[in-house]
N, C-alpha and C. Protein backbone atom coordinates (compact mmCIF):
# COMPACT_ATOMS: atom_id res chain seq x y z
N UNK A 1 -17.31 115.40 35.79
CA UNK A 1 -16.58 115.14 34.55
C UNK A 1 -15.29 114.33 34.80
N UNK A 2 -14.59 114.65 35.79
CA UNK A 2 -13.25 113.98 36.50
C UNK A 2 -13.37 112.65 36.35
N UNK A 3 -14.46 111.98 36.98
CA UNK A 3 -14.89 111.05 37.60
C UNK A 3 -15.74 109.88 36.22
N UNK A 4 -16.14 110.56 35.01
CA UNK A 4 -16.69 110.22 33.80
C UNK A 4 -15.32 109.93 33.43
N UNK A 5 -13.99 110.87 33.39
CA UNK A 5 -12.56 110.31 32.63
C UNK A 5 -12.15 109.27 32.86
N UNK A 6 -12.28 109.37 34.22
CA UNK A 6 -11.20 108.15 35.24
C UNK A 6 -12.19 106.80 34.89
N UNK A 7 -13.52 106.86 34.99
CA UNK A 7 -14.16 105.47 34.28
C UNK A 7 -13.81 105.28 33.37
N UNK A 8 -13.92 106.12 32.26
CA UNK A 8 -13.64 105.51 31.32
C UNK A 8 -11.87 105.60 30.55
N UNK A 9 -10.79 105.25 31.31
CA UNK A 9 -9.53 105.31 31.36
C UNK A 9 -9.73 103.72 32.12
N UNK A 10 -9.96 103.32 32.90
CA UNK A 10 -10.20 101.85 33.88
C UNK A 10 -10.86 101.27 32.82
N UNK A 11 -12.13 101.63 32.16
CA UNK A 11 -12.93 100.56 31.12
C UNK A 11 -12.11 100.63 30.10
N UNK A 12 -10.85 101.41 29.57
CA UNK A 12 -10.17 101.35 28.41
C UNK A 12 -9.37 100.38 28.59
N UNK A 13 -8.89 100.33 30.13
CA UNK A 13 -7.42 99.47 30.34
C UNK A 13 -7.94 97.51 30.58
N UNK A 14 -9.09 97.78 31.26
CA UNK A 14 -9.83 96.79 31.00
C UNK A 14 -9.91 95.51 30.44
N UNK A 15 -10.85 96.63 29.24
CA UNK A 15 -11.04 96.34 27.73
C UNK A 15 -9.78 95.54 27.20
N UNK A 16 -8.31 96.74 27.20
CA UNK A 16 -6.98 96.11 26.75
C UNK A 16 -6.89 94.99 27.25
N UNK A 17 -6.50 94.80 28.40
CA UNK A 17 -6.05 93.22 29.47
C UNK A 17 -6.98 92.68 28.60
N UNK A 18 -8.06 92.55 28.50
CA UNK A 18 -9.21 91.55 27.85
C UNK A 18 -8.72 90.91 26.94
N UNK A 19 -8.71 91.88 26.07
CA UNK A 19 -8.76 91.65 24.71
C UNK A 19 -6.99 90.56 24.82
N UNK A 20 -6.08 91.24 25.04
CA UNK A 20 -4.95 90.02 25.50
C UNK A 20 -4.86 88.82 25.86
N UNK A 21 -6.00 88.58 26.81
CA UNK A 21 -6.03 87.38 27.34
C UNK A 21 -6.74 86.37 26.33
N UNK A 22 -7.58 87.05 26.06
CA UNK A 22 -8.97 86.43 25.00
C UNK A 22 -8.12 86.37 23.66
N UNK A 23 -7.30 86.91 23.09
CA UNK A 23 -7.04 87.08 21.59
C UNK A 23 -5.34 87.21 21.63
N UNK A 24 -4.94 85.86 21.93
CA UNK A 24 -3.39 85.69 21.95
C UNK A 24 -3.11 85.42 20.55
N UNK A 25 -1.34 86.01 20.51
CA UNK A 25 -0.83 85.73 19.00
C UNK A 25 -0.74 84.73 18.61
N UNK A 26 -1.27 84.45 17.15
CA UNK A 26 -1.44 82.85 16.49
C UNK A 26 0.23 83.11 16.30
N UNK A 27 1.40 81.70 16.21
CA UNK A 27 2.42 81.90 15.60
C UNK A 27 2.04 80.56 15.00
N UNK A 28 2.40 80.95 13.62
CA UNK A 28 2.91 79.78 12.85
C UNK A 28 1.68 79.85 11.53
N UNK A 29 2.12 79.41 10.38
CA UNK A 29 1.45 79.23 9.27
C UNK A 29 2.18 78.14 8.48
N UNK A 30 0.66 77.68 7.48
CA UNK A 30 0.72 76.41 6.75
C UNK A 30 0.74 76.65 5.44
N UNK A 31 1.78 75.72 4.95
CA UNK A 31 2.46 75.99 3.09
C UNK A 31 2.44 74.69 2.51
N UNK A 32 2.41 74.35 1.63
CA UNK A 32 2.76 73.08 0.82
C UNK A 32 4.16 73.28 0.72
N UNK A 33 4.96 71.95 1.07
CA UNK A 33 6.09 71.87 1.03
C UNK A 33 7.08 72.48 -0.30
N UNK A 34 6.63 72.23 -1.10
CA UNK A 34 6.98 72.95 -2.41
C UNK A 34 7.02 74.34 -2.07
N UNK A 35 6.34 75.33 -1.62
CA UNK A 35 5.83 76.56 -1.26
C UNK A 35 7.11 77.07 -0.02
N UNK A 36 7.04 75.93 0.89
CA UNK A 36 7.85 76.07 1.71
C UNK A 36 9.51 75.88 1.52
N UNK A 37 9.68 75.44 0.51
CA UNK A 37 11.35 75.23 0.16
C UNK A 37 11.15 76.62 -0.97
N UNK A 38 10.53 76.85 -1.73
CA UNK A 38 10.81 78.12 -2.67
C UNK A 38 11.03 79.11 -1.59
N UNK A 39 9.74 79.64 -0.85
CA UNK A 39 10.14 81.02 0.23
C UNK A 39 11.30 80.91 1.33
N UNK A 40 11.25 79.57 1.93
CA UNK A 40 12.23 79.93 2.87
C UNK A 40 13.47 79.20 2.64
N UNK A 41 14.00 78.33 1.33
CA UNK A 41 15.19 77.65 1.10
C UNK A 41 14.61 75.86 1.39
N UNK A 42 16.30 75.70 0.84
CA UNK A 42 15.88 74.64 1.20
C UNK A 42 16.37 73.91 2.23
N UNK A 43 16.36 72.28 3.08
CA UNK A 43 16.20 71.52 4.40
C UNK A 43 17.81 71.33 4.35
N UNK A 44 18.30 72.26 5.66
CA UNK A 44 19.85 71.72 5.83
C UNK A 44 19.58 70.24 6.83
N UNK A 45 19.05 70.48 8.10
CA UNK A 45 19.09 69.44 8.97
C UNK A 45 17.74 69.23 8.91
N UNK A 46 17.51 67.50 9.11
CA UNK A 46 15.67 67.08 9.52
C UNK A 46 16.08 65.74 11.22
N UNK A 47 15.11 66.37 11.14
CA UNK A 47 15.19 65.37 12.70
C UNK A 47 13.62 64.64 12.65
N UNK A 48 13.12 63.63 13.05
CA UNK A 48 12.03 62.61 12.79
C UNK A 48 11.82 62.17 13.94
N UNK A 49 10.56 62.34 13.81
CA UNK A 49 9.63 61.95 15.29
C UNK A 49 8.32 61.17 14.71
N UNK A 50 7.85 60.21 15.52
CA UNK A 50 6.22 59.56 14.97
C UNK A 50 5.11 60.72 15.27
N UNK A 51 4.13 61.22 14.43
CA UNK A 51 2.96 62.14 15.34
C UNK A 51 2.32 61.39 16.19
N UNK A 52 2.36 59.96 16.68
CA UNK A 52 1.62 59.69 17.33
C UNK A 52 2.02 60.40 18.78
N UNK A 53 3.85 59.93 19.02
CA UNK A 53 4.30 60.64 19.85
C UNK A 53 4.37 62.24 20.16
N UNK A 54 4.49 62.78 19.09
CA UNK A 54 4.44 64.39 18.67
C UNK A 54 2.65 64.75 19.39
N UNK A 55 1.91 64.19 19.32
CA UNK A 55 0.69 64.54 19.64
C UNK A 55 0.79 64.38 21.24
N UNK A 56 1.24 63.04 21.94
CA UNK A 56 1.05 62.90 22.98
C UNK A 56 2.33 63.90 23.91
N UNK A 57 3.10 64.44 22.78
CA UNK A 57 4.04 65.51 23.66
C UNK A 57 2.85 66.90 23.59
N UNK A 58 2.41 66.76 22.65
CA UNK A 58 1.67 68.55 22.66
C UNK A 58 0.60 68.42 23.72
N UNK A 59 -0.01 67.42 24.17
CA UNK A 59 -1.02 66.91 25.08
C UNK A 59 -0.69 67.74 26.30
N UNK A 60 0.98 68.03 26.14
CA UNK A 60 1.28 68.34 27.94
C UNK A 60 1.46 69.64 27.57
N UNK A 61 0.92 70.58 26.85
CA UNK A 61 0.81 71.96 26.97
C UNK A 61 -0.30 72.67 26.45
N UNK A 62 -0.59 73.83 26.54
CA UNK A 62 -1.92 74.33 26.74
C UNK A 62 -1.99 75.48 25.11
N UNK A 63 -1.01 76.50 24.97
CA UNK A 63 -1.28 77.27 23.64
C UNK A 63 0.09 77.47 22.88
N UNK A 64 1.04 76.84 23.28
CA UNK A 64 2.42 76.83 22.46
C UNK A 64 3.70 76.24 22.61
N UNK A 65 4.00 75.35 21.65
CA UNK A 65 5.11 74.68 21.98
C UNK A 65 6.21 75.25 21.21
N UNK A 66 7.44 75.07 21.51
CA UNK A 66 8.77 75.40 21.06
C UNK A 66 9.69 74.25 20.80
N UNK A 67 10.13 74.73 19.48
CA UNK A 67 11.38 73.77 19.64
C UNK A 67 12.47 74.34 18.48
N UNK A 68 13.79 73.41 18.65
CA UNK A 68 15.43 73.56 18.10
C UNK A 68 15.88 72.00 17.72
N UNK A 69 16.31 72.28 17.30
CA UNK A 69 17.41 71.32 16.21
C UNK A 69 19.02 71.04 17.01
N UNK A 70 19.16 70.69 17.83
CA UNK A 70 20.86 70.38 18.43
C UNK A 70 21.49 69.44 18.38
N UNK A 71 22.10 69.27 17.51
CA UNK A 71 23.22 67.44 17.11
C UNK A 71 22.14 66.87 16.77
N UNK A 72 21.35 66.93 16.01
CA UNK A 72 20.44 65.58 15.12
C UNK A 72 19.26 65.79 16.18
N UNK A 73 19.62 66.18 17.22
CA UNK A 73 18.06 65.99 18.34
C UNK A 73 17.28 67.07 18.12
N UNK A 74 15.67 66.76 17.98
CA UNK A 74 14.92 68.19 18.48
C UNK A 74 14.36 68.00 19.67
N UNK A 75 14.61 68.73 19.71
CA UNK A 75 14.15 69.54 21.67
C UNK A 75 12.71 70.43 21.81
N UNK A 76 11.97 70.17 22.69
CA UNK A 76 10.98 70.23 22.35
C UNK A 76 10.06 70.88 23.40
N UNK A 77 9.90 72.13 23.62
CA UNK A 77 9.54 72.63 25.18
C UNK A 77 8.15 73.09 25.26
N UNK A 78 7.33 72.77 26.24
CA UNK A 78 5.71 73.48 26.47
C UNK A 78 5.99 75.09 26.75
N UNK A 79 4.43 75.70 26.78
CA UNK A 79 4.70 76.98 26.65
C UNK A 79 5.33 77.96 27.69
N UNK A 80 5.95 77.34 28.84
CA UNK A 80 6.79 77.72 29.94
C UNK A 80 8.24 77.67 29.61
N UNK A 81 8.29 77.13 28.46
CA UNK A 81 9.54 76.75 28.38
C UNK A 81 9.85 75.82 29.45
N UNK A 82 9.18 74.25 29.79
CA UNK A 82 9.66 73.43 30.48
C UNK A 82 10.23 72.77 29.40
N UNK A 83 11.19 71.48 29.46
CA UNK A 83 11.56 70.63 28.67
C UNK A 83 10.45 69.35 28.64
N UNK A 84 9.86 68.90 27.15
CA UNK A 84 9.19 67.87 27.10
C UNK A 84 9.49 66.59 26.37
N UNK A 85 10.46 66.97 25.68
CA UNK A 85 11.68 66.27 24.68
C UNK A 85 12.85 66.72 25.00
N UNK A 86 14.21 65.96 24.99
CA UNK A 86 13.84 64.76 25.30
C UNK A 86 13.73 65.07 26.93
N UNK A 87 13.31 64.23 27.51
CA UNK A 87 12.93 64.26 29.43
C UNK A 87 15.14 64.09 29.69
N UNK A 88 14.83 65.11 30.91
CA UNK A 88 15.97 65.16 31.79
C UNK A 88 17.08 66.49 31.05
N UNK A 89 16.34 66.72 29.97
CA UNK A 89 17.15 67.57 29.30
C UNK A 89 17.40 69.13 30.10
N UNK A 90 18.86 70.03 29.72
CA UNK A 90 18.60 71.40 31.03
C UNK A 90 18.92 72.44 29.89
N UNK A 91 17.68 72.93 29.73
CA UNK A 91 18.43 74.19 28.61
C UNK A 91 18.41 75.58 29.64
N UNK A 92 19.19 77.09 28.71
CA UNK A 92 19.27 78.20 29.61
C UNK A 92 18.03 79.08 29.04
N UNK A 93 17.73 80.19 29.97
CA UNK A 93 16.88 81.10 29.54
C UNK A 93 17.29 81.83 28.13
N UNK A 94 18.53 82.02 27.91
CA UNK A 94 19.07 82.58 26.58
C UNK A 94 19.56 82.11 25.16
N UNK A 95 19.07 80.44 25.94
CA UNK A 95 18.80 79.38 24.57
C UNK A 95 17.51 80.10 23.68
N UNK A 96 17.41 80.17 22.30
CA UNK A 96 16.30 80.71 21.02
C UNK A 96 15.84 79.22 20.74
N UNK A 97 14.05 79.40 20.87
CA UNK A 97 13.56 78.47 20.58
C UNK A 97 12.77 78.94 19.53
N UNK A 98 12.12 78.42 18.30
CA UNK A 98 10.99 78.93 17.58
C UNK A 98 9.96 78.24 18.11
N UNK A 99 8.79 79.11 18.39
CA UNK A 99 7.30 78.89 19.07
C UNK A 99 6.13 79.12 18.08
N UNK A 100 5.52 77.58 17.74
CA UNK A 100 4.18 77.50 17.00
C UNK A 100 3.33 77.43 18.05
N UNK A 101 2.09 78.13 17.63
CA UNK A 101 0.46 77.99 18.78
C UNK A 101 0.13 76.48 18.28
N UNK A 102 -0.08 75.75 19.39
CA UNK A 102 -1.00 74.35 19.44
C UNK A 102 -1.50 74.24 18.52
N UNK A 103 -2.92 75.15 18.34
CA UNK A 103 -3.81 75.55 16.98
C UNK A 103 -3.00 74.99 15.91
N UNK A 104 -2.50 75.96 15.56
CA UNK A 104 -1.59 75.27 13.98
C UNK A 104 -1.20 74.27 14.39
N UNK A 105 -0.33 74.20 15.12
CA UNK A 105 0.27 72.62 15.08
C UNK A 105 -0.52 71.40 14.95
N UNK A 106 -2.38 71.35 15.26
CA UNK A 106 -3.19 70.87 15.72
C UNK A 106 -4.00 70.57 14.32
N UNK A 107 -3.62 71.64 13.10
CA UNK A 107 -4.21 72.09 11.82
C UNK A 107 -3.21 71.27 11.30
N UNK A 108 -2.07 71.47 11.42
CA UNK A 108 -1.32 71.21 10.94
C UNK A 108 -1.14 69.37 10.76
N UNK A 109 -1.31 68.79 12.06
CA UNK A 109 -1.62 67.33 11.96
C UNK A 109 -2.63 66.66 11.49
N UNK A 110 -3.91 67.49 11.49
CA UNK A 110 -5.33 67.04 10.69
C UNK A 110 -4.85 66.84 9.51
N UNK A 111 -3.79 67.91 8.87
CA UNK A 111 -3.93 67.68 7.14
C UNK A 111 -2.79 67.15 6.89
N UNK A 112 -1.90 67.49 7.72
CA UNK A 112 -0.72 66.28 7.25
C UNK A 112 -1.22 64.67 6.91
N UNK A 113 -0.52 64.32 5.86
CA UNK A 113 -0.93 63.09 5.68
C UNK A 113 0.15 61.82 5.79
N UNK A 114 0.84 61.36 7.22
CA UNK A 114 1.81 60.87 7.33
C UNK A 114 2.47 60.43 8.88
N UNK A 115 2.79 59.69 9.06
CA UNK A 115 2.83 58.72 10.17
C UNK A 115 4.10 59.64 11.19
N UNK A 116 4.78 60.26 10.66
CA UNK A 116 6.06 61.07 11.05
C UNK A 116 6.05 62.30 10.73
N UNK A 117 6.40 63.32 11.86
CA UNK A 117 6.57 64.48 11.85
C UNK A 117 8.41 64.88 11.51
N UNK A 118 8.43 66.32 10.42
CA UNK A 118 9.80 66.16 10.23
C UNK A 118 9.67 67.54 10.53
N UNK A 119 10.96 67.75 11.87
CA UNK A 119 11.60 69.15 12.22
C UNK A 119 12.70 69.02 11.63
N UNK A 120 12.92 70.95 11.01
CA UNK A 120 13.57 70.72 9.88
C UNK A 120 14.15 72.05 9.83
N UNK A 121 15.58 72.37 9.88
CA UNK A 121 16.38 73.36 9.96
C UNK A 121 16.76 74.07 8.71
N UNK A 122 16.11 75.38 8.27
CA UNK A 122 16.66 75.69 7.06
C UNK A 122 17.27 76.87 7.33
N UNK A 123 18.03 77.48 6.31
CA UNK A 123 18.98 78.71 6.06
C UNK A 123 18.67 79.62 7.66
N UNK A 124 17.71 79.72 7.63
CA UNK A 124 17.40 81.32 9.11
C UNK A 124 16.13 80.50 9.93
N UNK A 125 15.41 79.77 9.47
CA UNK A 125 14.05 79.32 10.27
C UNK A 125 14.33 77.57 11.00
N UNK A 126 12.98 77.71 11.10
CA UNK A 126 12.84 76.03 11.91
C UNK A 126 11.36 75.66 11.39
N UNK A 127 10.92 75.11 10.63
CA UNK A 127 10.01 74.23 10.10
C UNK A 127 9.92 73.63 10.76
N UNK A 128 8.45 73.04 10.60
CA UNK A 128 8.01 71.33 10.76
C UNK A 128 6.98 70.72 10.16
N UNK A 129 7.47 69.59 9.21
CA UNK A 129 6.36 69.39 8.30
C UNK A 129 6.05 67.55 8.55
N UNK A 130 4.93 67.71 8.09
CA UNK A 130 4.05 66.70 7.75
C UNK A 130 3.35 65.84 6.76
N UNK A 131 3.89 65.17 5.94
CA UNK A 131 3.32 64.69 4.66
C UNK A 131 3.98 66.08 3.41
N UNK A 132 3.07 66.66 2.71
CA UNK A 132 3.34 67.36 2.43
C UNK A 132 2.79 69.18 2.67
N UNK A 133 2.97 69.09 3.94
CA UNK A 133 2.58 70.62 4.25
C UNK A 133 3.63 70.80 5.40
N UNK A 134 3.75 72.10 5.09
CA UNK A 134 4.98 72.54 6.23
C UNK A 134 4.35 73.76 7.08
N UNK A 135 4.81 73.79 8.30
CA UNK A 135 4.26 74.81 8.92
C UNK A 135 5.77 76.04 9.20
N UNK A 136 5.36 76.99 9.21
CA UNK A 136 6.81 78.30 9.12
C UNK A 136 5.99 79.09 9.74
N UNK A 137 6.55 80.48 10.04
CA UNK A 137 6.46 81.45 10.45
C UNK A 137 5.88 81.57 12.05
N UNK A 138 7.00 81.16 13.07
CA UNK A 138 7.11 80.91 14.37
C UNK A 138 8.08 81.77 15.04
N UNK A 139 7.55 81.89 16.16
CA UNK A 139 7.93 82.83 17.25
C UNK A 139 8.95 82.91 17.61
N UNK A 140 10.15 84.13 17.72
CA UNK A 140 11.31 83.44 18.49
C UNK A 140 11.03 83.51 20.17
N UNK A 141 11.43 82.63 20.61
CA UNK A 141 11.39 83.00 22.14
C UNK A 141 12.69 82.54 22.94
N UNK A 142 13.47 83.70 23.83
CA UNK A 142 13.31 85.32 23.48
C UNK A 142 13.70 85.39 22.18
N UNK A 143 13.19 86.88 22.00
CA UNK A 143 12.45 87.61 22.80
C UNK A 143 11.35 87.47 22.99
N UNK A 144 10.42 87.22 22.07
CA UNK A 144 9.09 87.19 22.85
C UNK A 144 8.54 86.11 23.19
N UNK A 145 8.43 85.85 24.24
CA UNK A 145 8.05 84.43 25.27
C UNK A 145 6.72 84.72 25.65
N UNK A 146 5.73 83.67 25.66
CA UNK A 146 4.13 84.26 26.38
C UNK A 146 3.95 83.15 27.54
């Protein structure tokens, strides 16, 4: 019977790790810009990037990018928190980035309809929209960093 527990306590913990690895947190969701200025306010700072470039920055990371708004610049880090925007840049571990999953961001450029991506600083969040759809509800990291 000992020996029936202890298996199945190892196949539980398993199972957990699994399921973690296999089924990471989506961050980030998609609004019509309209949608997105009623719930979360409206655009104090926008900063402008081409998606052509915005795509070939997400190219260099695997399930989540981060980014901030500092003096007109957005900053723009893979899911290590390396710097990918702008290059040479040195941020600290206790710098707050907001973190969208690739995925959305990836959804997010299919339906955007528009040559330029706009990161966009409102009241408490960090947007980034596209034509007219905005993507919100992103990760802070820290605290939680993956």
């Amino acid at each position: 019977m000992k020996l029936y527990n202890r298996f199945l306590i190892v196949l539980s913990v398993f199972v957990f790790v699994l399921n973690i690895n296999c089924f990471g947190q989506v961050y980030g969701k998609l609004f019509t810009r309209a949608a997105a200025n009623e719930k979360f306010g409206s655009v104090i700072d926008s900063v402008e990037l081409s998606v052509k470039n915005f795509q070939r920055l997400l190219n260099q990371t695997d399930n989540y990018a981060m980014f901030k708004i500092v003096n007109y610049t957005i900053i723009i880090l893979d899911q290590n928190r390396q710097v990918l925007y702008p290059e040479g840049l040195i941020i600290t571990a206790e710098e707050v980035f907001t973190m969208f999953s690739k995925s959305v961001i990836e959804d997010l450029i299919s339906v955007g309809d528009s040559k330029f991506v706009f990161f966009e600083q409102r009241n408490k969040v960090l947007s980034v929209t596209i034509g007219n759809v905005t993507m919100e509800v992103g990760g802070l990291c820290p605290p939680i960093c993956l």
